[in-house]
PDB file of N, CA and C in Angstrom:
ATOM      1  N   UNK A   1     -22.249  35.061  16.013  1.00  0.00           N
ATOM      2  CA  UNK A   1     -21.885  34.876  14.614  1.00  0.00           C
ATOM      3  C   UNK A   1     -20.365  34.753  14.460  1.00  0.00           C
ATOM      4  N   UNK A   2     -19.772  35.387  15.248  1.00  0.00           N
ATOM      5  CA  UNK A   2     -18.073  35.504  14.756  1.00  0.00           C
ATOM      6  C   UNK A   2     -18.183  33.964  15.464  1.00  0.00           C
ATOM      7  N   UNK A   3     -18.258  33.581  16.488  1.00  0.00           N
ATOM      8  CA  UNK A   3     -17.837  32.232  16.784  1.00  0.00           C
ATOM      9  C   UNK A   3     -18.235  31.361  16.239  1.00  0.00           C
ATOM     10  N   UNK A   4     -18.876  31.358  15.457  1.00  0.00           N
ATOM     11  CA  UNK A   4     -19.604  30.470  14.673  1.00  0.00           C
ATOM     12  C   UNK A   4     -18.579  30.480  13.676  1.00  0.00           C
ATOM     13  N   UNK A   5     -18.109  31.187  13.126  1.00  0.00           N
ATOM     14  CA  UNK A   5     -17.358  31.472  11.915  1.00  0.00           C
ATOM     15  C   UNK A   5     -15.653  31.150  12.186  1.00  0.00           C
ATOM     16  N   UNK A   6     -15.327  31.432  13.669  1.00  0.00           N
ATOM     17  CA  UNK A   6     -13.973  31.544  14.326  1.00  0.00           C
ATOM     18  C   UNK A   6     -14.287  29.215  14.453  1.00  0.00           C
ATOM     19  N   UNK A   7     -15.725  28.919  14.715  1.00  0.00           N
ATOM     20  CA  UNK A   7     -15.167  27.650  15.010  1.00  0.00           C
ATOM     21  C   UNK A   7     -15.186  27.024  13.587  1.00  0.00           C
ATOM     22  N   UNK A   8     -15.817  27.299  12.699  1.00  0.00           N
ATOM     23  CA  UNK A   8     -16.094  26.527  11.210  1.00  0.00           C
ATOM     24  C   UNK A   8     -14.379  26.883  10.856  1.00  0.00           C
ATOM     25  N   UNK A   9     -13.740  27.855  10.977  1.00  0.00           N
ATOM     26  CA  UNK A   9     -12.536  28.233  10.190  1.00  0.00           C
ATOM     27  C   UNK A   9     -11.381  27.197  11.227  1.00  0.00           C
ATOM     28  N   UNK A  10     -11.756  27.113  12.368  1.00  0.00           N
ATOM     29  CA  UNK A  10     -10.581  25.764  13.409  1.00  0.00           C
ATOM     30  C   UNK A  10     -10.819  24.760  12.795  1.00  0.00           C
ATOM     31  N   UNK A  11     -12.080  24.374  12.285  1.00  0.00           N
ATOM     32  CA  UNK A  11     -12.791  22.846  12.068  1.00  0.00           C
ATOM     33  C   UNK A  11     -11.654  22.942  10.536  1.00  0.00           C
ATOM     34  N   UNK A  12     -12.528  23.871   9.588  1.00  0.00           N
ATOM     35  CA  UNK A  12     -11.559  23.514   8.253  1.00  0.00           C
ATOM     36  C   UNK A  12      -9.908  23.073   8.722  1.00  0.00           C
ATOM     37  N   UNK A  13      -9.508  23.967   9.162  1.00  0.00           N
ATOM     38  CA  UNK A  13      -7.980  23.870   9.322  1.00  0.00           C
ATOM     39  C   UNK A  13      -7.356  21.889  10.094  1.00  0.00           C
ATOM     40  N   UNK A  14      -8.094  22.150  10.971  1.00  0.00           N
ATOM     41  CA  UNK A  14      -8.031  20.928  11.127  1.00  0.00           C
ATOM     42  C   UNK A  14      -8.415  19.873  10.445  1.00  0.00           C
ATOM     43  N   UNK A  15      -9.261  19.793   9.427  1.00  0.00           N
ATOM     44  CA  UNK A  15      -9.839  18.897   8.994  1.00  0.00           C
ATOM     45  C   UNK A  15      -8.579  18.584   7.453  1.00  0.00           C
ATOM     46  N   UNK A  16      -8.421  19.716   7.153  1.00  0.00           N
ATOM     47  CA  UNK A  16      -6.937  19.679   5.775  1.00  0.00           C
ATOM     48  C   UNK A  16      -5.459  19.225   6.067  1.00  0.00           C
ATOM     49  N   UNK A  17      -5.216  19.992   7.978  1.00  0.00           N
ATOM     50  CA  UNK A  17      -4.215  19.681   8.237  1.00  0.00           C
ATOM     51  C   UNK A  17      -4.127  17.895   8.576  1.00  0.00           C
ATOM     52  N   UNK A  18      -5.173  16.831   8.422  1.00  0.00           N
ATOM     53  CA  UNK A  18      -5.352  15.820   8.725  1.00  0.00           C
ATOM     54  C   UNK A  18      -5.318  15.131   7.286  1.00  0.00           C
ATOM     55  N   UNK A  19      -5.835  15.387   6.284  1.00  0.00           N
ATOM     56  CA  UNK A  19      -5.895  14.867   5.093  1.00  0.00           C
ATOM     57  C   UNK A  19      -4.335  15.261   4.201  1.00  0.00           C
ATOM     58  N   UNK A  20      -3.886  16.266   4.685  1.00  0.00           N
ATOM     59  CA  UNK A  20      -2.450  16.094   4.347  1.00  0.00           C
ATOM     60  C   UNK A  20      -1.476  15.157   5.100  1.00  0.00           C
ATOM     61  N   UNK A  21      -1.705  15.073   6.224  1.00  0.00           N
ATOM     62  CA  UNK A  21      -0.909  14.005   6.976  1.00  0.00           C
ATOM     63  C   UNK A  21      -1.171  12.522   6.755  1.00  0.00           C
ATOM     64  N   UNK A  22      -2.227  12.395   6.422  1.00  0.00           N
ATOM     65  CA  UNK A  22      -2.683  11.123   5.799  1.00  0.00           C
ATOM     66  C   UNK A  22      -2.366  10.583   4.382  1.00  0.00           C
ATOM     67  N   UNK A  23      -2.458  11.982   3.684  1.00  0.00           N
ATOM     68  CA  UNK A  23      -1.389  11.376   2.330  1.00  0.00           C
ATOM     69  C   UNK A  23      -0.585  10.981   2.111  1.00  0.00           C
ATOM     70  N   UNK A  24       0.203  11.341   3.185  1.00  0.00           N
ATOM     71  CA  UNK A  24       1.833  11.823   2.905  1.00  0.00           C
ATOM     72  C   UNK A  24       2.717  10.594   2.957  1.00  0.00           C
ATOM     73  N   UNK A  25       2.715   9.718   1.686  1.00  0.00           N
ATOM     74  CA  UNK A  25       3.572   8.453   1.340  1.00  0.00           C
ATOM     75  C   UNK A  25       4.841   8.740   1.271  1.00  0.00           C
ATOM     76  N   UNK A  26       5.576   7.953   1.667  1.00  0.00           N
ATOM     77  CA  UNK A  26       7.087   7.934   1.557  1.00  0.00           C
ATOM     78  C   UNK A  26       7.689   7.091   1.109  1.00  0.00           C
ATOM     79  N   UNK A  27       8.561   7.255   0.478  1.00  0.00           N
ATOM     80  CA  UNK A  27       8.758   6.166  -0.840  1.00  0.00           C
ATOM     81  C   UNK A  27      10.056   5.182  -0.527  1.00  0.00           C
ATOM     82  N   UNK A  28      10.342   4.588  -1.008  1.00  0.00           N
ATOM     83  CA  UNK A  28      11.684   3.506  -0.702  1.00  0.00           C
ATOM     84  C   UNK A  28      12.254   2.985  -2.049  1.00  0.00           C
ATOM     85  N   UNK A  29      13.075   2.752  -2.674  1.00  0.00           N
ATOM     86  CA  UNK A  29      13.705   1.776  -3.489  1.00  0.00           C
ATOM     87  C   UNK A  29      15.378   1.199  -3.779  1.00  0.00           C
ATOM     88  N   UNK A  30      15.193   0.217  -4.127  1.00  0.00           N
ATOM     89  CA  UNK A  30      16.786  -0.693  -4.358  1.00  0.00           C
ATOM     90  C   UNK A  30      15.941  -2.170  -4.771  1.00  0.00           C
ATOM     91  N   UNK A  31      17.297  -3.294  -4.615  1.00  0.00           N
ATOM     92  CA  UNK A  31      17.077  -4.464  -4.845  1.00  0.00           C
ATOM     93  C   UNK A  31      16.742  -4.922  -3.901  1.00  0.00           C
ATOM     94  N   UNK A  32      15.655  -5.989  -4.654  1.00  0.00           N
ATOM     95  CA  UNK A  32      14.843  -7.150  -3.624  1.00  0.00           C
ATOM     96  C   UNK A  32      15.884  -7.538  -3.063  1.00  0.00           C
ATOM     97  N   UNK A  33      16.055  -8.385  -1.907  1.00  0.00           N
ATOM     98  CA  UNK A  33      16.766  -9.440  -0.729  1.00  0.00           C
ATOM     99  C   UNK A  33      15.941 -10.310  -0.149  1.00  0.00           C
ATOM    100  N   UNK A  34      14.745 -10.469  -0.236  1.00  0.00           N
ATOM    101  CA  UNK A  34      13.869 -11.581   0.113  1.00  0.00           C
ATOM    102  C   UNK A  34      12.215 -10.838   0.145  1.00  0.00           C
ATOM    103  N   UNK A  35      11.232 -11.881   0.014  1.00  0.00           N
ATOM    104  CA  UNK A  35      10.118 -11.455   0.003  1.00  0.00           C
ATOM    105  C   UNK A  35       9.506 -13.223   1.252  1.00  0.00           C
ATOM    106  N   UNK A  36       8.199 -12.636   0.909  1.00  0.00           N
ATOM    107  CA  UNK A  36       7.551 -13.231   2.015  1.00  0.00           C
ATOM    108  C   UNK A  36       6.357 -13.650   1.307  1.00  0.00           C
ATOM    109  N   UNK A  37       5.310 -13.905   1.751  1.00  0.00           N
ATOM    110  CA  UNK A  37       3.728 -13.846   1.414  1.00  0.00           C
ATOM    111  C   UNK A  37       2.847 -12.739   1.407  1.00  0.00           C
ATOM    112  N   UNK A  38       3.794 -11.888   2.763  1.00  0.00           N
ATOM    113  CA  UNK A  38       2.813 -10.346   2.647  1.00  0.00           C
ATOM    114  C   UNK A  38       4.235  -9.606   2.364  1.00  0.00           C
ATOM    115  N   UNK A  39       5.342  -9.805   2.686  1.00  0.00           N
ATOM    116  CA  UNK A  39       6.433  -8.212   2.348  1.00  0.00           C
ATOM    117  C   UNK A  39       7.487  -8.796   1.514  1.00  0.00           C
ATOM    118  N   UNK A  40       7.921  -7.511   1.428  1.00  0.00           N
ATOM    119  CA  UNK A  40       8.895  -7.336   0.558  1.00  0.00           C
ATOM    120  C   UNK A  40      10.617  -6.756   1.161  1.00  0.00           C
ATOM    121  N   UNK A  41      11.491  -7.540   0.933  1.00  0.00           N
ATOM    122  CA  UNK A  41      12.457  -6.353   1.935  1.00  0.00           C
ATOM    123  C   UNK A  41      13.617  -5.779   0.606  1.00  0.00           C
ATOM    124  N   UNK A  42      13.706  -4.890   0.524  1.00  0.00           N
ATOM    125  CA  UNK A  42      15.087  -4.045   0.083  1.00  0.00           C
ATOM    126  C   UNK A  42      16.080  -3.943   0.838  1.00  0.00           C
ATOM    127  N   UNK A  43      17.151  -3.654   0.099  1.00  0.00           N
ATOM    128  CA  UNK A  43      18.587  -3.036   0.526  1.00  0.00           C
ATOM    129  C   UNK A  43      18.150  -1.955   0.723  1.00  0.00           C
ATOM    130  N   UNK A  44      18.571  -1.519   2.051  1.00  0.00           N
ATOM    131  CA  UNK A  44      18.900  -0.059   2.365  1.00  0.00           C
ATOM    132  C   UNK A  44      20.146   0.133   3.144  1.00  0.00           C
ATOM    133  N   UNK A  45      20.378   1.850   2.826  1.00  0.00           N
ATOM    134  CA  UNK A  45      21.478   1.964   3.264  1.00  0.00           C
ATOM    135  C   UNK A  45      21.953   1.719   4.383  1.00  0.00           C
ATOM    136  N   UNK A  46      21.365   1.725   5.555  1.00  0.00           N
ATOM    137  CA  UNK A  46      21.307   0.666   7.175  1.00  0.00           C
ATOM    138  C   UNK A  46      21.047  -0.684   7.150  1.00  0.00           C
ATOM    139  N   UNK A  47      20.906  -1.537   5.969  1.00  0.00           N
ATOM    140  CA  UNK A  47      20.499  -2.671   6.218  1.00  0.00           C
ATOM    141  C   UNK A  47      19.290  -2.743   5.397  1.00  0.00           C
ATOM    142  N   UNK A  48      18.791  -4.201   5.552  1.00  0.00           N
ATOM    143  CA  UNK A  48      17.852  -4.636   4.460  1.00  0.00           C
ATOM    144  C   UNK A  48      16.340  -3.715   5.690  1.00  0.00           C
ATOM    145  N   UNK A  49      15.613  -3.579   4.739  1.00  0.00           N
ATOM    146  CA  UNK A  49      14.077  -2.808   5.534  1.00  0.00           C
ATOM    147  C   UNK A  49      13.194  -3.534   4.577  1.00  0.00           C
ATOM    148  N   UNK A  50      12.305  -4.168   5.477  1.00  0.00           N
ATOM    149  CA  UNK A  50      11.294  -4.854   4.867  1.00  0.00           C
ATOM    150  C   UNK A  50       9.507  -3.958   4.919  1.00  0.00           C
ATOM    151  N   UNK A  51       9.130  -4.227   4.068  1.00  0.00           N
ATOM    152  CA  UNK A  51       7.835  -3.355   3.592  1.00  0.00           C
ATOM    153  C   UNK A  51       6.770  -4.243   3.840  1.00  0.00           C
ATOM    154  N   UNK A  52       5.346  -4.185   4.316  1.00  0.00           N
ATOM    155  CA  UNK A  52       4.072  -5.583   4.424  1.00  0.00           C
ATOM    156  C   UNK A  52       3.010  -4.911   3.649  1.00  0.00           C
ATOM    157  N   UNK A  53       2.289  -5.773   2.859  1.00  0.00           N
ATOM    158  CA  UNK A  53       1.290  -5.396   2.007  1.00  0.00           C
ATOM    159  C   UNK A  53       0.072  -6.321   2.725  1.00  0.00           C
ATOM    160  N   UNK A  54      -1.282  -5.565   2.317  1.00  0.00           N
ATOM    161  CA  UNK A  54      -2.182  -5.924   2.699  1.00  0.00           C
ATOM    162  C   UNK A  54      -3.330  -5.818   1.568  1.00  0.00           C
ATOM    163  N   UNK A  55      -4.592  -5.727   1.797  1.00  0.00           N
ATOM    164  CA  UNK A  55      -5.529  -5.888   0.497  1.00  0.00           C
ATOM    165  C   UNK A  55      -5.653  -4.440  -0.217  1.00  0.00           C
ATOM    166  N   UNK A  56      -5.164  -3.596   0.539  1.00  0.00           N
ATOM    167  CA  UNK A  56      -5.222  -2.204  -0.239  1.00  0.00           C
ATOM    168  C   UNK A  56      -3.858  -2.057  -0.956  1.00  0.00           C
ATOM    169  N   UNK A  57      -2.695  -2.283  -0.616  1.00  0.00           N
ATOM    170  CA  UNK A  57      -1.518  -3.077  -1.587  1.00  0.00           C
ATOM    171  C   UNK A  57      -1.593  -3.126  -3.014  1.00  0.00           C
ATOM    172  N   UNK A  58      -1.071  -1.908  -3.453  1.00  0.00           N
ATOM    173  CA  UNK A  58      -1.641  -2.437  -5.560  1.00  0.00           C
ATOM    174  C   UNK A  58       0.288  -2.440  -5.951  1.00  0.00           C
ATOM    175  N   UNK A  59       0.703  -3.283  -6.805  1.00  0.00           N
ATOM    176  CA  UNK A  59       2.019  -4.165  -7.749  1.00  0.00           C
ATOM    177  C   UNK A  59       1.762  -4.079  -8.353  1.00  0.00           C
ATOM    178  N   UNK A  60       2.693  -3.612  -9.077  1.00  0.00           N
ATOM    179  CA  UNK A  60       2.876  -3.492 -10.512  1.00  0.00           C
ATOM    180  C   UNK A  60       3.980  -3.934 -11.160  1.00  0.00           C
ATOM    181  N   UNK A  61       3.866  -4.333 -12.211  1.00  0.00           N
ATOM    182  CA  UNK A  61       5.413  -4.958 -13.035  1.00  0.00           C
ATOM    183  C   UNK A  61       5.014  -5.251 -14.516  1.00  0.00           C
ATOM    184  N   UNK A  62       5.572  -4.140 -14.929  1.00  0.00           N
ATOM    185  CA  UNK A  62       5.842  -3.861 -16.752  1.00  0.00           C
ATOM    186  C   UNK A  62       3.892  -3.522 -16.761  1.00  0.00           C
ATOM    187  N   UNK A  63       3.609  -3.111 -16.220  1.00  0.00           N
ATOM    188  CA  UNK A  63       2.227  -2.053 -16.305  1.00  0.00           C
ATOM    189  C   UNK A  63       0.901  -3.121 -15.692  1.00  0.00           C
ATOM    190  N   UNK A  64       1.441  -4.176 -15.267  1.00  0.00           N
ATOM    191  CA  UNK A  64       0.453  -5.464 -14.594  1.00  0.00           C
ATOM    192  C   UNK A  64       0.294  -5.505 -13.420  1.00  0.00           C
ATOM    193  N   UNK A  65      -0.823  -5.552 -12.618  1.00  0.00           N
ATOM    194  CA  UNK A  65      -0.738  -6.259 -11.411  1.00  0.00           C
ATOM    195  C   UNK A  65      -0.553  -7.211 -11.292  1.00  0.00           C
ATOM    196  N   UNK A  66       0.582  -7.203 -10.087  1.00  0.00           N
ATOM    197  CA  UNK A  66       1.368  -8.766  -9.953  1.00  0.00           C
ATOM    198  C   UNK A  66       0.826  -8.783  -8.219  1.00  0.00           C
ATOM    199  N   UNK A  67       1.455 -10.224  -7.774  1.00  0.00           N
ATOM    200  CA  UNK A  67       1.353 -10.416  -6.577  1.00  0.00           C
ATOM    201  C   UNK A  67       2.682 -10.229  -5.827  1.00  0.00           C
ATOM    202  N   UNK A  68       2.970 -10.389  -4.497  1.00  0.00           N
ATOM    203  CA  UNK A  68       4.435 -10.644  -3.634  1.00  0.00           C
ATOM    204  C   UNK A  68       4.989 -11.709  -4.137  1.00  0.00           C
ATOM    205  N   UNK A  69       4.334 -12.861  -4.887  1.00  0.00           N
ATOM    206  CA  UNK A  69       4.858 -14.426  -5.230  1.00  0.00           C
ATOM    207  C   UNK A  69       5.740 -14.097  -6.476  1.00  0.00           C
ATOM    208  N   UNK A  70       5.236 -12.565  -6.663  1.00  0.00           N
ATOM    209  CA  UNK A  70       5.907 -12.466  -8.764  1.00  0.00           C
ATOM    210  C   UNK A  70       7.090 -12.270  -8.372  1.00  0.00           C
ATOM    211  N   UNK A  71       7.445 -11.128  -7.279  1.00  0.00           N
ATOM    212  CA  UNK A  71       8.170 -10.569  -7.352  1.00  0.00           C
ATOM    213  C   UNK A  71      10.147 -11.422  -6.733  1.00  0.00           C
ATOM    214  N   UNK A  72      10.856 -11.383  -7.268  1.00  0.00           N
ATOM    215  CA  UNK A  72      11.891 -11.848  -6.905  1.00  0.00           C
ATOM    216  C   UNK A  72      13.166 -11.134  -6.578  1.00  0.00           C
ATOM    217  N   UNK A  73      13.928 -12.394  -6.160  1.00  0.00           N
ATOM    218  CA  UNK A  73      14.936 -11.805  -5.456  1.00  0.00           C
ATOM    219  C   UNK A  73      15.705 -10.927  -6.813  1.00  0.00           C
ATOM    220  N   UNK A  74      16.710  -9.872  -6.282  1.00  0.00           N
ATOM    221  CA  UNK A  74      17.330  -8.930  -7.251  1.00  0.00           C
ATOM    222  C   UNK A  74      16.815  -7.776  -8.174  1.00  0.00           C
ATOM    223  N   UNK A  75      15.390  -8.656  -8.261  1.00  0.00           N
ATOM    224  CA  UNK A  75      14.437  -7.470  -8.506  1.00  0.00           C
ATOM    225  C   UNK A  75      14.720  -6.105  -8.042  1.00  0.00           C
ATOM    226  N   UNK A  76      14.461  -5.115  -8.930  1.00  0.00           N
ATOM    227  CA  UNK A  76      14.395  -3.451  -8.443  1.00  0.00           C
ATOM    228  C   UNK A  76      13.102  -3.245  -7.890  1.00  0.00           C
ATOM    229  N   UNK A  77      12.634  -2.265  -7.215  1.00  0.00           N
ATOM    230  CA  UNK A  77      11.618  -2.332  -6.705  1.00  0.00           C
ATOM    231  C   UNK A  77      11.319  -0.530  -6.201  1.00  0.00           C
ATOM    232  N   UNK A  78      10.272  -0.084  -6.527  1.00  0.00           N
ATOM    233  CA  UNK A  78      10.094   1.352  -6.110  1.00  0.00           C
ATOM    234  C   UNK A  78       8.467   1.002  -5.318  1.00  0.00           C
ATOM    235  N   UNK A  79       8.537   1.603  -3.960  1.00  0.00           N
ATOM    236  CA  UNK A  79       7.746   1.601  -3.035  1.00  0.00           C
ATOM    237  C   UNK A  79       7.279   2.570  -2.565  1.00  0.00           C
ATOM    238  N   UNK A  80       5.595   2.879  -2.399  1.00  0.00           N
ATOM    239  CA  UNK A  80       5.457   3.956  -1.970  1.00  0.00           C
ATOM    240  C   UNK A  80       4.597   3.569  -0.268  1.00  0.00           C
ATOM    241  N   UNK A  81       5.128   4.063   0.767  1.00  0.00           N
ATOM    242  CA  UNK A  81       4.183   3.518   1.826  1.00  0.00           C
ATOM    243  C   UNK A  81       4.167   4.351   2.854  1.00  0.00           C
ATOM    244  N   UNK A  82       3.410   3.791   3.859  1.00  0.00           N
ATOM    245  CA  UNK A  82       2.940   4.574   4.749  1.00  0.00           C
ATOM    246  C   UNK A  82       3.123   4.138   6.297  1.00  0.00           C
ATOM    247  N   UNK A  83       3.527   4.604   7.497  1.00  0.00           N
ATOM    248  CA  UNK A  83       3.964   3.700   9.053  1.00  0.00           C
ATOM    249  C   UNK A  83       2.725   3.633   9.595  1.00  0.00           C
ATOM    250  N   UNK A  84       2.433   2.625  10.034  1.00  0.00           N
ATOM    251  CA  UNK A  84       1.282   2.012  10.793  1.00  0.00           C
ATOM    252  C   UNK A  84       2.008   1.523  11.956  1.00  0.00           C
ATOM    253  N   UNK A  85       1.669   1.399  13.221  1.00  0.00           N
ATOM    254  CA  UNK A  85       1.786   0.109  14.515  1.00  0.00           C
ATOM    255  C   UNK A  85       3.268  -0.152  14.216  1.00  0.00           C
ATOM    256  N   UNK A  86       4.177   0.596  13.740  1.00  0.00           N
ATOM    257  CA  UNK A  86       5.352   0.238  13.895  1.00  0.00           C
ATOM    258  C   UNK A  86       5.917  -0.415  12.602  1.00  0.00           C
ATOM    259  N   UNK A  87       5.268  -0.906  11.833  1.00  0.00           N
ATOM    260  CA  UNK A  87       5.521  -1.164  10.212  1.00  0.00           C
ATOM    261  C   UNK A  87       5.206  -0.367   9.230  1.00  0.00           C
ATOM    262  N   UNK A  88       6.383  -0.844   8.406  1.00  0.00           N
ATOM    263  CA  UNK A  88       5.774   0.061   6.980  1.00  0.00           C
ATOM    264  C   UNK A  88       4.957  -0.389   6.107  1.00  0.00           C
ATOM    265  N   UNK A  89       4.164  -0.007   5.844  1.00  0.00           N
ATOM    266  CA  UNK A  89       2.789  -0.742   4.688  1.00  0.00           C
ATOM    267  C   UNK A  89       2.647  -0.420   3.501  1.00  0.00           C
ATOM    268  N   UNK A  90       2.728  -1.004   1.990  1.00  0.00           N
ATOM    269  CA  UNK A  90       2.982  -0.875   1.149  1.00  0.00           C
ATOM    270  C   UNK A  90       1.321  -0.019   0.419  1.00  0.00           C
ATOM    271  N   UNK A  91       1.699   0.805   0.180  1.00  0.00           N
ATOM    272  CA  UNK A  91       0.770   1.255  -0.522  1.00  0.00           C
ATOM    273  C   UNK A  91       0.350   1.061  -2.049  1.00  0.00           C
ATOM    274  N   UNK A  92       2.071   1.106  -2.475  1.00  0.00           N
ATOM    275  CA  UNK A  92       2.108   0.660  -3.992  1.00  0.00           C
ATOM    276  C   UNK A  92       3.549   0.593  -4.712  1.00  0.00           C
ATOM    277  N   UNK A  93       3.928  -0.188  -5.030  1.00  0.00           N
ATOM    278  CA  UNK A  93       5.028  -0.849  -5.801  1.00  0.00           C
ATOM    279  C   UNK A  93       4.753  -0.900  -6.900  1.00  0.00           C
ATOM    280  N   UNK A  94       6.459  -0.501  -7.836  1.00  0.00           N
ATOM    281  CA  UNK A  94       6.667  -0.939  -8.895  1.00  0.00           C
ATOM    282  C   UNK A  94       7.669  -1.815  -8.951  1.00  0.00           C
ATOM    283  N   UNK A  95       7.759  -3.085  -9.970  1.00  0.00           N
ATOM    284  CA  UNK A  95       8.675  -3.643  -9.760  1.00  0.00           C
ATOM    285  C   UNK A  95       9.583  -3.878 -11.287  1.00  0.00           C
ATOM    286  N   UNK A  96      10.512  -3.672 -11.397  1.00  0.00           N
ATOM    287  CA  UNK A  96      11.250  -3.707 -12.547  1.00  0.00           C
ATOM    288  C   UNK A  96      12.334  -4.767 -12.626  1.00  0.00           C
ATOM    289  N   UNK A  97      12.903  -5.661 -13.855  1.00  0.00           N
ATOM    290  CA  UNK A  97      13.737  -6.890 -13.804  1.00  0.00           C
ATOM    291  C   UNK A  97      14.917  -6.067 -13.186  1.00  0.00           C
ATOM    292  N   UNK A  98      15.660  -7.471 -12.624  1.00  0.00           N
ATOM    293  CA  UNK A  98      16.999  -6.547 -11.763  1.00  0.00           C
ATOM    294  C   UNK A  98      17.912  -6.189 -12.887  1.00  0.00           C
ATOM    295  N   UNK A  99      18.453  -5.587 -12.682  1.00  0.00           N
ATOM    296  CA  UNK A  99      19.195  -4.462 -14.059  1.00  0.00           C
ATOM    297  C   UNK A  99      20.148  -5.764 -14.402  1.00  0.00           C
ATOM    298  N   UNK A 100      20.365  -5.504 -15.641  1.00  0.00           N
ATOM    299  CA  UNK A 100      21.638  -6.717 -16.887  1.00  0.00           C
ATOM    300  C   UNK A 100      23.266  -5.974 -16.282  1.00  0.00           C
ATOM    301  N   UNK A 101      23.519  -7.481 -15.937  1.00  0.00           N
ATOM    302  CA  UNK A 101      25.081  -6.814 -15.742  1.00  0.00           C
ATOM    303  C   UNK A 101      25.355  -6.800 -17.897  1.00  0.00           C
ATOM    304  N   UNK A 102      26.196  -5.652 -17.837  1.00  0.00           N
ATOM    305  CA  UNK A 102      26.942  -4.737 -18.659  1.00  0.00           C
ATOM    306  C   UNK A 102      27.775  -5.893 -19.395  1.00  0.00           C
ATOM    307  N   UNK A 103      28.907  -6.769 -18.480  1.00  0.00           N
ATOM    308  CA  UNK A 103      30.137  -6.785 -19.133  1.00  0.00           C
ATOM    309  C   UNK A 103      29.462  -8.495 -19.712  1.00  0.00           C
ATOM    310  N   UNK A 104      28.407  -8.676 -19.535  1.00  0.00           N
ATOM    311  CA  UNK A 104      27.815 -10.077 -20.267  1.00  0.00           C
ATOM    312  C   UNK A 104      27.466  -9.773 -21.677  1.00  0.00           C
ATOM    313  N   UNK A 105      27.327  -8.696 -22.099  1.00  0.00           N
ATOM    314  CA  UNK A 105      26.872  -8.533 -23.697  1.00  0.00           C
ATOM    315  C   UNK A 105      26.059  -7.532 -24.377  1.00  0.00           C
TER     316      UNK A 105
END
């Protein structure tokens, strides 16, 4: 009985410590610098880092789903994603117009 109970309590632990690691999105944002058909790349502080979306991929812009084609250069962009095979994969974007320069009006 205790092992029974000692292995159900390893199984839980493992089984939560896996569904937290699987959540765990990490986010990105700045201005667009080029997009693609599947990604998106931002300015970052090392250089531009590009993001790839796939069919689980949800965009948004002003509360719409948009596609990678909406989105443009200068665009702001808030990203939430996840590392796969060495890329980052977009889980979900927002995309906002690139901010109004100030001294135009």
């Amino acid at each position: 009985m205790r092992k029974t109970a000692i292995s159900a309590l390893v199984l839980c632990l493992m089984l939560g410590l896996s569904v937290v690691a699987m959540a765990k999105d990490m986010t990105a944002k700045g201005a667009v610098t080029a997009t693609t058909d599947n990604s998106i790349t931002l300015k970052g502080k090392n250089g531009d880092e590009s993001y790839w979306t796939n069919a689980d991929s949800k965009i948004t812009k002003n509360h719409h789903k948009v596609m990678v084609s909406d989105v443009k250069v200068g665009d702001w962009v808030e990203i939430w994603y996840v590392t796969k095979e060495g890329k980052s994969w977009i889980t979900k974007a927002t995309v906002k117009d690139a901010p109004k320069d100030k001294s135009q009006g």
